[in-house]
C-alpha atoms as a PDB file:
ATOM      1  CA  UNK A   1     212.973 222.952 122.974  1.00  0.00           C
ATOM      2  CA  UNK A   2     213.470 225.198 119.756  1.00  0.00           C
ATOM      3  CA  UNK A   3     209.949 226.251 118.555  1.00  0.00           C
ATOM      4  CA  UNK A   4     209.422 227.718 114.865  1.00  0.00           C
ATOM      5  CA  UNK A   5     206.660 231.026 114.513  1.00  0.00           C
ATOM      6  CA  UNK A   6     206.322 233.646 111.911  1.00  0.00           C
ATOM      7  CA  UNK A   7     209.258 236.207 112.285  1.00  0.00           C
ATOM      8  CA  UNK A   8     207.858 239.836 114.622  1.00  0.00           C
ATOM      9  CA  UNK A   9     209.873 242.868 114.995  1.00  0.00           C
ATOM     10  CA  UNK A  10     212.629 243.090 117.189  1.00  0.00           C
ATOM     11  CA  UNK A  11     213.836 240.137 115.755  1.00  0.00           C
ATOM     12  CA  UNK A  12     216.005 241.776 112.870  1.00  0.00           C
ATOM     13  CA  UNK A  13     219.377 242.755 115.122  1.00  0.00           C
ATOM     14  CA  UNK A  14     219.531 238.684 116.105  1.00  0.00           C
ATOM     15  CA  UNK A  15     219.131 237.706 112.769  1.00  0.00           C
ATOM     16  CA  UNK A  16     221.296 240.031 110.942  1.00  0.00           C
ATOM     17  CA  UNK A  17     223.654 239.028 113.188  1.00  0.00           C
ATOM     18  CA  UNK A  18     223.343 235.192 112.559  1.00  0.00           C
ATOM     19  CA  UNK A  19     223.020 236.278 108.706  1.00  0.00           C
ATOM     20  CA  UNK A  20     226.428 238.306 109.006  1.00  0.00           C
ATOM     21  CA  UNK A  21     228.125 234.416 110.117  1.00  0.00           C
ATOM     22  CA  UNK A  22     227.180 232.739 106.833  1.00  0.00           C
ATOM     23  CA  UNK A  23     227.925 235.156 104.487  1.00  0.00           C
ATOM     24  CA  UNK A  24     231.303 234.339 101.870  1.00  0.00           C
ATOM     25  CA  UNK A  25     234.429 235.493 103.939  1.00  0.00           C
ATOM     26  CA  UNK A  26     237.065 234.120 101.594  1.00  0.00           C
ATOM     27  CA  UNK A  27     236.421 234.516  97.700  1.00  0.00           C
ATOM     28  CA  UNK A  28     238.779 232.792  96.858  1.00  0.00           C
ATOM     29  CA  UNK A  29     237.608 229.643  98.866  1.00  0.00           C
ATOM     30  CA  UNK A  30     236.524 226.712  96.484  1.00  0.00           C
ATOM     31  CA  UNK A  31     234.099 224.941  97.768  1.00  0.00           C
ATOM     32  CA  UNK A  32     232.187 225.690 101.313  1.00  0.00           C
ATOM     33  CA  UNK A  33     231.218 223.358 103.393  1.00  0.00           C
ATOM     34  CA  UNK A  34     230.452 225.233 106.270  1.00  0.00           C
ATOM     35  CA  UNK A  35     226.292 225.720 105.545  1.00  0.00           C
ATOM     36  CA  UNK A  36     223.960 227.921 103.817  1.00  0.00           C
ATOM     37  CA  UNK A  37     225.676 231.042 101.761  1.00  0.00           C
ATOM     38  CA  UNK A  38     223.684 234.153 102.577  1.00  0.00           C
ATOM     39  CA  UNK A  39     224.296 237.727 101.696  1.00  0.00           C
ATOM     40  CA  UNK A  40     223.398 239.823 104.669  1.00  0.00           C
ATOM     41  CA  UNK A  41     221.353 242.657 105.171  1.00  0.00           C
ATOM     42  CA  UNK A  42     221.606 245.543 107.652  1.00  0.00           C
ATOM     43  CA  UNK A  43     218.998 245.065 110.140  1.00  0.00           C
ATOM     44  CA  UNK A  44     216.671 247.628 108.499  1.00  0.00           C
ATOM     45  CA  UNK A  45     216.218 245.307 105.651  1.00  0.00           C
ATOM     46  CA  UNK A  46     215.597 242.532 107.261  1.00  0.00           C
ATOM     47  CA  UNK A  47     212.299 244.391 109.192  1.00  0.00           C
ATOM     48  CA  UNK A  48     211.086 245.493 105.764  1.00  0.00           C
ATOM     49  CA  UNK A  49     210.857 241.634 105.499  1.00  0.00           C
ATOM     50  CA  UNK A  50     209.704 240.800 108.325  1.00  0.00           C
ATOM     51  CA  UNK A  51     206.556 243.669 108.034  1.00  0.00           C
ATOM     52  CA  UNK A  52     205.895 242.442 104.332  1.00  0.00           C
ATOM     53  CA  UNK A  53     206.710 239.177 103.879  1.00  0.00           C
ATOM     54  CA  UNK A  54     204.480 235.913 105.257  1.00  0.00           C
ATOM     55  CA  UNK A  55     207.172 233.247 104.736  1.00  0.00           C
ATOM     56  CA  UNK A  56     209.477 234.739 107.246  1.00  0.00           C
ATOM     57  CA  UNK A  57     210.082 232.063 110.298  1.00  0.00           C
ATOM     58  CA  UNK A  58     212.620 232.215 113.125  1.00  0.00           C
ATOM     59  CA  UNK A  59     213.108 229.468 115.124  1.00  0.00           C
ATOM     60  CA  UNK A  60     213.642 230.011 118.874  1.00  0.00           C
ATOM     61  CA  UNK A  61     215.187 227.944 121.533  1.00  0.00           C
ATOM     62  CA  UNK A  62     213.594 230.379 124.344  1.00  0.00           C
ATOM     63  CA  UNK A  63     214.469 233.739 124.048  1.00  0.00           C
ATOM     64  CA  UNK A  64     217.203 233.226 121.974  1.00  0.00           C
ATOM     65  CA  UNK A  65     217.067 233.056 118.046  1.00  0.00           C
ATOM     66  CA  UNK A  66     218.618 230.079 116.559  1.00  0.00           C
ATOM     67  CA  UNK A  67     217.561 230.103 113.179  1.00  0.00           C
ATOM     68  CA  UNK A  68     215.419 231.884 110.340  1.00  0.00           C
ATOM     69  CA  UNK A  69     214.153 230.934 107.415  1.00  0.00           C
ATOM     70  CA  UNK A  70     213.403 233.820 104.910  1.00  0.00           C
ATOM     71  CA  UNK A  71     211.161 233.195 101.473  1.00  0.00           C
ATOM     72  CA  UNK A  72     208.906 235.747  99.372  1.00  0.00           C
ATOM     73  CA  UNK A  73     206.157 235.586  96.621  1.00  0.00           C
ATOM     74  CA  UNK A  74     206.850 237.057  93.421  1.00  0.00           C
ATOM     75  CA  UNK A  75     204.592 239.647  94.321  1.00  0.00           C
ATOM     76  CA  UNK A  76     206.464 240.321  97.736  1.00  0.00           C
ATOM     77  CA  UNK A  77     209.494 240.696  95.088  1.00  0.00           C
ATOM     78  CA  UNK A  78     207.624 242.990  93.521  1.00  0.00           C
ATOM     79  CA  UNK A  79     206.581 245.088  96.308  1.00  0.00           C
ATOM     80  CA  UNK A  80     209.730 245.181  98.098  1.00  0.00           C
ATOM     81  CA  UNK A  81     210.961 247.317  94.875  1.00  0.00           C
ATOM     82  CA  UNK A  82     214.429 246.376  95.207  1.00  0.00           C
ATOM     83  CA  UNK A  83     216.799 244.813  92.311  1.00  0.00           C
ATOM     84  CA  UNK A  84     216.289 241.116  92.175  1.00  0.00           C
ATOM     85  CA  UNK A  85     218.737 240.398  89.349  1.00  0.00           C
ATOM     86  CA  UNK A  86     217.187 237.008  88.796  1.00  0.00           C
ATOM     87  CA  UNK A  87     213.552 237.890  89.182  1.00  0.00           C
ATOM     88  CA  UNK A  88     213.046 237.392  85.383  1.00  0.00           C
ATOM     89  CA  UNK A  89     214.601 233.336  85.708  1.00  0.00           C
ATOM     90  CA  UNK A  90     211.981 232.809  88.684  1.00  0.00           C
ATOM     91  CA  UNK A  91     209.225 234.028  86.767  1.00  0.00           C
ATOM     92  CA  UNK A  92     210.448 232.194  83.632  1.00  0.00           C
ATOM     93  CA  UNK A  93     210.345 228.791  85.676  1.00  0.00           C
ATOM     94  CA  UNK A  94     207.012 229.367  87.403  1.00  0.00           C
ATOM     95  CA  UNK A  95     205.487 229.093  84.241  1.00  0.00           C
ATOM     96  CA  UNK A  96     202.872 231.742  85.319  1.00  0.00           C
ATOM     97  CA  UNK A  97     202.098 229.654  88.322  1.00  0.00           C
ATOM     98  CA  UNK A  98     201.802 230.643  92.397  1.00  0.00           C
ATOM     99  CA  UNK A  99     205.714 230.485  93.255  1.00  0.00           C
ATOM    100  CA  UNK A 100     207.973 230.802  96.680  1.00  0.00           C
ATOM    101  CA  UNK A 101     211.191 231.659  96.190  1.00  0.00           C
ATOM    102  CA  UNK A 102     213.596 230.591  99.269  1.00  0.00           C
ATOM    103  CA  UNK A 103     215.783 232.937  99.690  1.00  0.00           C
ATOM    104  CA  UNK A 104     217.862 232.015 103.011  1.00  0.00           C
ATOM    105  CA  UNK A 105     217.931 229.394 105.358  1.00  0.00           C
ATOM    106  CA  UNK A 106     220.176 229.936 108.414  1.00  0.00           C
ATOM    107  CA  UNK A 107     221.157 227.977 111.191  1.00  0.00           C
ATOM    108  CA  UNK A 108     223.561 228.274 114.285  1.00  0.00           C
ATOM    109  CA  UNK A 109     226.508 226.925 114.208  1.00  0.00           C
ATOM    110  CA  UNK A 110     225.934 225.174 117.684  1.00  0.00           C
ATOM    111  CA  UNK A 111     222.475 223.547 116.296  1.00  0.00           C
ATOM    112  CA  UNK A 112     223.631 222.345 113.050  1.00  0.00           C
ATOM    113  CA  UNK A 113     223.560 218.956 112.186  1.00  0.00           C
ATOM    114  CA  UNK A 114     219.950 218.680 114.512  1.00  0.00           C
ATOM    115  CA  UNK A 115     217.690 218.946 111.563  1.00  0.00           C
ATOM    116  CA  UNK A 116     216.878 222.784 112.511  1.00  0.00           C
ATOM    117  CA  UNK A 117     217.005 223.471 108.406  1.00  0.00           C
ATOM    118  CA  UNK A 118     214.717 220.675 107.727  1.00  0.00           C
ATOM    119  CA  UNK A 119     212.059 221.431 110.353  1.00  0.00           C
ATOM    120  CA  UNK A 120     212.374 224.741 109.202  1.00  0.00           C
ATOM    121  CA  UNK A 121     211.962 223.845 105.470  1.00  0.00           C
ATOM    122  CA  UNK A 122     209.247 221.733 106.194  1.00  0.00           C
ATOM    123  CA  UNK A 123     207.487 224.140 108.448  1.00  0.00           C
ATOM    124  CA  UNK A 124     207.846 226.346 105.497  1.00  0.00           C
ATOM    125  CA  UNK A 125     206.382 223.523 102.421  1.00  0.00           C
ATOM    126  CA  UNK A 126     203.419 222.239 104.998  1.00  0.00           C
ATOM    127  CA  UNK A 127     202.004 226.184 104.201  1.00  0.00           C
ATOM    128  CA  UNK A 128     202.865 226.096 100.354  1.00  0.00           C
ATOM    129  CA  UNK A 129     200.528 223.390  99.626  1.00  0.00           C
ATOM    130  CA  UNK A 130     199.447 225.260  96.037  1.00  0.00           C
ATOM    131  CA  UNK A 131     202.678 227.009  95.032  1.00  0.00           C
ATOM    132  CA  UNK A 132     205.784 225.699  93.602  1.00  0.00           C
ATOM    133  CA  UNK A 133     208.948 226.710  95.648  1.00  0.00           C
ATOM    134  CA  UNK A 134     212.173 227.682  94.172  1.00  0.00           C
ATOM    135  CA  UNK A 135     215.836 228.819  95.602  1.00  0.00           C
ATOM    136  CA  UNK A 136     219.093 229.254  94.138  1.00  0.00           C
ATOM    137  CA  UNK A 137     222.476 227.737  95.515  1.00  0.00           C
ATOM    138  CA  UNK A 138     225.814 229.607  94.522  1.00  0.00           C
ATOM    139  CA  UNK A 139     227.587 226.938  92.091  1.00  0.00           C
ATOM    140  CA  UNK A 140     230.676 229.077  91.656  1.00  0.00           C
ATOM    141  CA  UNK A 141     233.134 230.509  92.010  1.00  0.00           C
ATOM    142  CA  UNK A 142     232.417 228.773  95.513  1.00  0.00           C
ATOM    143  CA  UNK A 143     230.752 225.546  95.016  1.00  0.00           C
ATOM    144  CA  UNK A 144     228.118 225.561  98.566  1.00  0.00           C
ATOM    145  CA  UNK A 145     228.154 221.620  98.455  1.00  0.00           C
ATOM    146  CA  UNK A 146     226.162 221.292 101.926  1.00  0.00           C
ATOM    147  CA  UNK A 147     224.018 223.115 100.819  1.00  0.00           C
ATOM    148  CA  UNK A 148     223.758 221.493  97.707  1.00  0.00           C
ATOM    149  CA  UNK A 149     223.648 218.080  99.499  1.00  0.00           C
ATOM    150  CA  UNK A 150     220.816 219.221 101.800  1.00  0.00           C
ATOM    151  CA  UNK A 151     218.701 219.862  98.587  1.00  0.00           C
ATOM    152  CA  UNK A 152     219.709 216.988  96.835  1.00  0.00           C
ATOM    153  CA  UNK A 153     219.178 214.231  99.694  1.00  0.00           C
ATOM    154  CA  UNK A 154     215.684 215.267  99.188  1.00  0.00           C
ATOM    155  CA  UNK A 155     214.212 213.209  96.578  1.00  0.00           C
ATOM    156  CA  UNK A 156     211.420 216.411  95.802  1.00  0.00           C
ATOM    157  CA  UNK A 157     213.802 218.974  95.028  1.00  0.00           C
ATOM    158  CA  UNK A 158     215.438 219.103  91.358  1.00  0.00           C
ATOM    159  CA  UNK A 159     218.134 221.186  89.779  1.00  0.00           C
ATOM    160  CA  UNK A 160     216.470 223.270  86.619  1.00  0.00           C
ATOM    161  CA  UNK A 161     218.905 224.647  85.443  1.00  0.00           C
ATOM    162  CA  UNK A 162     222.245 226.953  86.096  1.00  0.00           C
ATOM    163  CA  UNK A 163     221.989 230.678  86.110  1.00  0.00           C
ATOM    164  CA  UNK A 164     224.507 233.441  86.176  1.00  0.00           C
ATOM    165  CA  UNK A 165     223.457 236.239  88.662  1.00  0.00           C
ATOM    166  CA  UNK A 166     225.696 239.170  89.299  1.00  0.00           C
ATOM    167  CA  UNK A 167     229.327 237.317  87.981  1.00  0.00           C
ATOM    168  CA  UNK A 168     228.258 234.164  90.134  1.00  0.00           C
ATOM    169  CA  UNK A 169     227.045 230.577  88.515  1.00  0.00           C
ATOM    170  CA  UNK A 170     223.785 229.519  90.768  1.00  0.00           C
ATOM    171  CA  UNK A 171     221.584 226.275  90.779  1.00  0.00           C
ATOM    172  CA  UNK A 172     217.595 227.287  90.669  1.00  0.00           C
ATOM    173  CA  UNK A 173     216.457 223.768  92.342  1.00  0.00           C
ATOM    174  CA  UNK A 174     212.700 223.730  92.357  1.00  0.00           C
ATOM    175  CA  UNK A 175     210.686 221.191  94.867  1.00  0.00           C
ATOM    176  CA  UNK A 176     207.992 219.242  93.231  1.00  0.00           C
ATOM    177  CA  UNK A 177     205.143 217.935  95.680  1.00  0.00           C
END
């Protein structure tokens, strides 16, 4: 039985690890089909998260970590003091509102397709009952259509708009209760 908790230390390895299996391996590649898009952090980064940030889940099937689901405040952003090139376009959209950004959502590859994202996301939204949650999905050069799909089969969550950050075109889809 996979079981979802707040993210602890000693957890960071495993999910840099799993982090390090999503990330864009070929460039060139179109469109991606193959899950969630992350760009991974060393492990070090990852505990900096995991000591400061509340919205950090793993989900656990025993001992071993399965998935992770990884969102901040835009104070976390803040505090973490590192270069969020779109931190202006999430503050734009909040309109000076309580915001989540989702920043990753990871599953392995031998529990996708289980709903592990979902009970993740909603593990996530059934905390966030005041704050508006946003995340960005890379649009190109690789179009991530299942992830683009997952947030689009879900009647709450809406594209704003397009947003170029760092030479790549990403959706900012925020979910409206």
């Amino acid at each position: 039985m996979v079981t979802i908790t707040k993210a602890h230390p000693g957890a960071e390895k495993q999910i840099s690890a799993l982090a390090d299996d999503y990330c864009l391996k070929d460039k060139t590649e179109k469109i991606s089909n193959s899950g969630f898009i992350v760009f991974p952090k060393p492990p070090a980064k990852f505990l900096k998260r995991i000591n400061h940030c509340q919205y950090f889940y793993v989900a656990k099937e025993g001992h071993k970590l399965v998935g992770y689901l990884l969102a901040y405040t835009l104070k976390e952003m803040e505090d973490l003091n590192e270069n969020f090139s779109y931190f202006d376009d999430l503050k734009n959209a909040s309109e000076g509102k309580d915001i989540v950004f989702l920043d990753q959502i990871v599953v392995s590859r031998e529990y996708t397709g289980r709903g592990l994202g979902q009970n993740l996301l909603d593990h996530l939204l059934s905390n966030l009952k005041d704050k508006h949650v946003f995340g960005f999905i890379l649009h190109a050069p690789t179009r991530n259509q299942r992830s683009i799909n997952f947030f689009q089969s879900k009647n709450n969550w809406q594209l704003i708009k397009e947003v170029s950050i760092e030479g790549m075109l990403c959706g900012l889809y925020g979910f409206k209760y």
